[in-house]
N, C-alpha and C. Protein backbone atom coordinates (compact mmCIF):
# COMPACT_ATOMS: atom_id res chain seq x y z
N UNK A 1 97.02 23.01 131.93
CA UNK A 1 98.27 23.20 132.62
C UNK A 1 98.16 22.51 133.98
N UNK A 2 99.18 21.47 134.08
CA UNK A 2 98.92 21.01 135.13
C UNK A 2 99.90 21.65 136.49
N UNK A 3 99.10 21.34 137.57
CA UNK A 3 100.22 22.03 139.06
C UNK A 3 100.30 21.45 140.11
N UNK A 4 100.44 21.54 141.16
CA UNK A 4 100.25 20.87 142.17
C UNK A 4 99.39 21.59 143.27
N UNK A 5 99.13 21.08 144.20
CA UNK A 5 98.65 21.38 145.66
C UNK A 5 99.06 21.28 146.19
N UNK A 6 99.57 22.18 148.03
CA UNK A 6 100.63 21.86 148.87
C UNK A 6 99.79 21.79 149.93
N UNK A 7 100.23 21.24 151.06
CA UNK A 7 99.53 21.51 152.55
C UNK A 7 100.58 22.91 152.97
N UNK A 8 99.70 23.86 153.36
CA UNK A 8 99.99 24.92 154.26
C UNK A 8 99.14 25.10 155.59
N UNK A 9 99.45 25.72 156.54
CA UNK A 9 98.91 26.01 157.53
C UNK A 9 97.54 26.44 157.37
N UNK A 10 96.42 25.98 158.22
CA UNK A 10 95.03 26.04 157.68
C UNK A 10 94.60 25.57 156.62
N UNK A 11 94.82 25.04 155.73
CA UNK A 11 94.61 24.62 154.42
C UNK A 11 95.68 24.08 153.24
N UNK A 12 94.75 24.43 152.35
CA UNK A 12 95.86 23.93 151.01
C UNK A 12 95.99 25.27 150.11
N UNK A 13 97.43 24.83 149.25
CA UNK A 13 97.34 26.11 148.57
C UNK A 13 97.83 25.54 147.32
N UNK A 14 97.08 26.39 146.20
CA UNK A 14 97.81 25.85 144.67
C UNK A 14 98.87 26.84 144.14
N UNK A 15 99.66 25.64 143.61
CA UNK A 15 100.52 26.49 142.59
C UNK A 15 100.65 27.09 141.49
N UNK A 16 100.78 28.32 141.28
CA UNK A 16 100.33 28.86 139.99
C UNK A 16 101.11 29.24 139.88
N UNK A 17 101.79 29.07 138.02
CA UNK A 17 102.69 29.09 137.25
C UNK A 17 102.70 30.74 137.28
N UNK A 18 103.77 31.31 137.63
CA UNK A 18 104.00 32.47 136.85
C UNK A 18 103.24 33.02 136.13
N UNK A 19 103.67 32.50 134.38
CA UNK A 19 102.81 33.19 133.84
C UNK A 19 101.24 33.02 133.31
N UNK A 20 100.82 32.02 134.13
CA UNK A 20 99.03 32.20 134.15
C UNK A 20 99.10 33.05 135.60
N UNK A 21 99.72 33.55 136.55
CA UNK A 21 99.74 34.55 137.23
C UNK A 21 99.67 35.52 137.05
N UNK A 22 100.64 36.34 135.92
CA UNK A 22 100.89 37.60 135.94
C UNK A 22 99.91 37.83 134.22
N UNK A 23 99.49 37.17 133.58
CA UNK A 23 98.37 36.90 132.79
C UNK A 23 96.99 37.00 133.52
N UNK A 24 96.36 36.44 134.91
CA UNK A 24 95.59 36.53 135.47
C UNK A 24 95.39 37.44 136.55
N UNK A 25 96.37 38.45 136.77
CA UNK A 25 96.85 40.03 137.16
C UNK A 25 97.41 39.26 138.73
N UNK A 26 97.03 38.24 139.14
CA UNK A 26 97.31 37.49 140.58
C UNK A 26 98.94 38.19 140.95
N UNK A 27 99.25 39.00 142.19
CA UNK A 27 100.58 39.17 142.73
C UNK A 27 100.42 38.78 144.13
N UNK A 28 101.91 38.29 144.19
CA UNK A 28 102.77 37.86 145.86
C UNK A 28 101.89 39.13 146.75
N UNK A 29 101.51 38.39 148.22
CA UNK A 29 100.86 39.39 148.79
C UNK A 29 100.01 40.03 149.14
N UNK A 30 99.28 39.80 147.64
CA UNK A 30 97.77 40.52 147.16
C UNK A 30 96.65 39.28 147.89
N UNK A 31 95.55 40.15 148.22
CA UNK A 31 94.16 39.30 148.34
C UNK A 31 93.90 38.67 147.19
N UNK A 32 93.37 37.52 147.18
CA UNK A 32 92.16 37.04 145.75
C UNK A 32 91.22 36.61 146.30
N UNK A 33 90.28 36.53 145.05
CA UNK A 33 88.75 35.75 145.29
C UNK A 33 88.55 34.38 145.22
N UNK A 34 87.64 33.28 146.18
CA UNK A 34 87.89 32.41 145.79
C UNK A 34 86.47 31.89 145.74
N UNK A 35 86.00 31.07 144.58
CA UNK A 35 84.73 30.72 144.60
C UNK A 35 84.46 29.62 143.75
N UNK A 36 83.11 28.98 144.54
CA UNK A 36 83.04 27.59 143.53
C UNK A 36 81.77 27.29 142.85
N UNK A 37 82.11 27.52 141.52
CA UNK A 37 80.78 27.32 140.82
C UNK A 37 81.18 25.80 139.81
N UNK A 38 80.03 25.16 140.05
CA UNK A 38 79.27 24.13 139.43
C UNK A 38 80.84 23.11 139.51
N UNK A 39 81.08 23.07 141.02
CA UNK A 39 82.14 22.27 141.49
C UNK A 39 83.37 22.58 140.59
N UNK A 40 83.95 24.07 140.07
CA UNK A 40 84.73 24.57 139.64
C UNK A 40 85.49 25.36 140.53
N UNK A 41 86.99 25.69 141.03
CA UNK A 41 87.33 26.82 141.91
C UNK A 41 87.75 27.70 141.09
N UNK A 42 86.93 29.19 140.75
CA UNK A 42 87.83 29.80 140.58
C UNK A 42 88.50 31.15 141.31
N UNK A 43 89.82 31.54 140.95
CA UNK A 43 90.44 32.21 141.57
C UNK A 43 90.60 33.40 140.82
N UNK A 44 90.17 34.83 141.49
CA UNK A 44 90.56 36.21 140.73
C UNK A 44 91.10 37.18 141.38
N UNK A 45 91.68 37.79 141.28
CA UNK A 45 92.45 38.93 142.33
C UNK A 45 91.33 39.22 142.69
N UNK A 46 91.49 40.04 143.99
CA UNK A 46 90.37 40.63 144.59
C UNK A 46 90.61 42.26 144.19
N UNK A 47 89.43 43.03 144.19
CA UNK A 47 89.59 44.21 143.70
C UNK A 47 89.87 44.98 144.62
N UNK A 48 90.82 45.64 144.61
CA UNK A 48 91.40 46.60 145.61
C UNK A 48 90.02 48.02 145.92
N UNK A 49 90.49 48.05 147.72
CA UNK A 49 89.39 49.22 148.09
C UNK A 49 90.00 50.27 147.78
N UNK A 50 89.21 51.56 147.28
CA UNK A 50 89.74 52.73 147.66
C UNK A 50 89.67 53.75 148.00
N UNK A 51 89.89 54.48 148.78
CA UNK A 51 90.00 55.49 149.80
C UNK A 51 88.63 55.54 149.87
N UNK A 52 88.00 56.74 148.57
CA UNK A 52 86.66 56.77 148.46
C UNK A 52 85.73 55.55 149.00
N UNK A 53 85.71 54.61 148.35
CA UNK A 53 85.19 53.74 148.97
C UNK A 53 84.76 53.07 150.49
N UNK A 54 86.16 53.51 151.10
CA UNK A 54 86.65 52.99 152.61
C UNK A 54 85.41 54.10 153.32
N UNK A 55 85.99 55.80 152.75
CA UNK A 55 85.14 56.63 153.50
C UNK A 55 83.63 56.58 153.29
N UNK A 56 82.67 55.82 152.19
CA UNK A 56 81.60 55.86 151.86
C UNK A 56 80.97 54.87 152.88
N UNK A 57 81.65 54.07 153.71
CA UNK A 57 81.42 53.10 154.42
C UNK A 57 81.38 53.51 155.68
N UNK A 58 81.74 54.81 156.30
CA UNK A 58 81.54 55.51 157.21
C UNK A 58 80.24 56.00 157.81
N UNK A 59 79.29 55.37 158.64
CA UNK A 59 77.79 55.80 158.91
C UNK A 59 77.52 56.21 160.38
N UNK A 60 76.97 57.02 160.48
CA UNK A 60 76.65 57.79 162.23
C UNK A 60 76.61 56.51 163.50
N UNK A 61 76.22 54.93 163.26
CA UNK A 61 76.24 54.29 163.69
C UNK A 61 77.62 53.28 163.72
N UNK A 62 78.50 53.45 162.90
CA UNK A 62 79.84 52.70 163.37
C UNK A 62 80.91 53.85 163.50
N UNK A 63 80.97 55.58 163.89
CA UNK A 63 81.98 56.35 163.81
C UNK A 63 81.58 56.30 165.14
N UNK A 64 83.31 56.40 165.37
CA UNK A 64 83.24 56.38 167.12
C UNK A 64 83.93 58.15 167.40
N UNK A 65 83.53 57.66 169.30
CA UNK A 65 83.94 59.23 169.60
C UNK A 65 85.86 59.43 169.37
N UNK A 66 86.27 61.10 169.35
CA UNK A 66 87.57 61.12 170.12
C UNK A 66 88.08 60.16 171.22
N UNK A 67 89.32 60.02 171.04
CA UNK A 67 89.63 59.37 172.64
C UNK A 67 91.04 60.13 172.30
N UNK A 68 91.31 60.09 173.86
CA UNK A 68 92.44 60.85 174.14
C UNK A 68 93.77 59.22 174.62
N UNK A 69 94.72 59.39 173.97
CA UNK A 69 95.86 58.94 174.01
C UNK A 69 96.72 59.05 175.09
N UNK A 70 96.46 60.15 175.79
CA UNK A 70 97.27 60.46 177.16
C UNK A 70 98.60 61.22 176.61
N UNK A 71 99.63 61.30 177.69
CA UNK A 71 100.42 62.30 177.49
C UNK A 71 101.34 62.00 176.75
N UNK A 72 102.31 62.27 176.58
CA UNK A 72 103.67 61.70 175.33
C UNK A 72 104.24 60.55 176.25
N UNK A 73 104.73 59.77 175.87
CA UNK A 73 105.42 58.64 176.87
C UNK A 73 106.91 58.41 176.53
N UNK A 74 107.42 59.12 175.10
CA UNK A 74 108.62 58.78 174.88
C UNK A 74 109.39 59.78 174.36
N UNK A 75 110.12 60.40 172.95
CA UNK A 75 110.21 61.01 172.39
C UNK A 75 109.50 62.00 170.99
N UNK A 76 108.17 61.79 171.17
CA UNK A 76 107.18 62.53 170.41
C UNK A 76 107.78 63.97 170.86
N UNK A 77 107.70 64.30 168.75
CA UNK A 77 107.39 65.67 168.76
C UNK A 77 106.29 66.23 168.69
N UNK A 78 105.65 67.19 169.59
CA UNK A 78 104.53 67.79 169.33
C UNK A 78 104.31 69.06 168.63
């Protein structure tokens, strides 16, 4: 299947047909992977984090202290 390549800002970007998109789970928006083996690119959605995950990444050395926000400045309900 052939496509094209565009110039975008920072780089280039390919066009992918629809449906080798929504066949290759790829959506508007979403992260993907991009990698090059044996001068091949390929492209895979990236696997979404989740929650669990995010919090397992939490260690005594990157949790920071409280900080205080200060007083209300606008219409906050407290």
């Amino acid at each position: 299947m052939l496509t094209r390549v565009e110039k975008c800002p920072g780089g280039l970007a390919v066009v992918v047909p629809e449906p080798l998109a929504t066949r290759s789970g790829l959506r508007p928006g979403e992260s993907a992977e991009l990698e090059l083996a044996e001068g091949q690119l390929i492209v895979r959605p990236a696997n979404p984090t989740t929650l669990a995950e995010l919090l397992a990444g939490i260690m005594p050395e990157n949790l920071h202290e409280e900080w205080a926000a200060g007083p209300p400045a606008g219409t906050e309900l407290l």
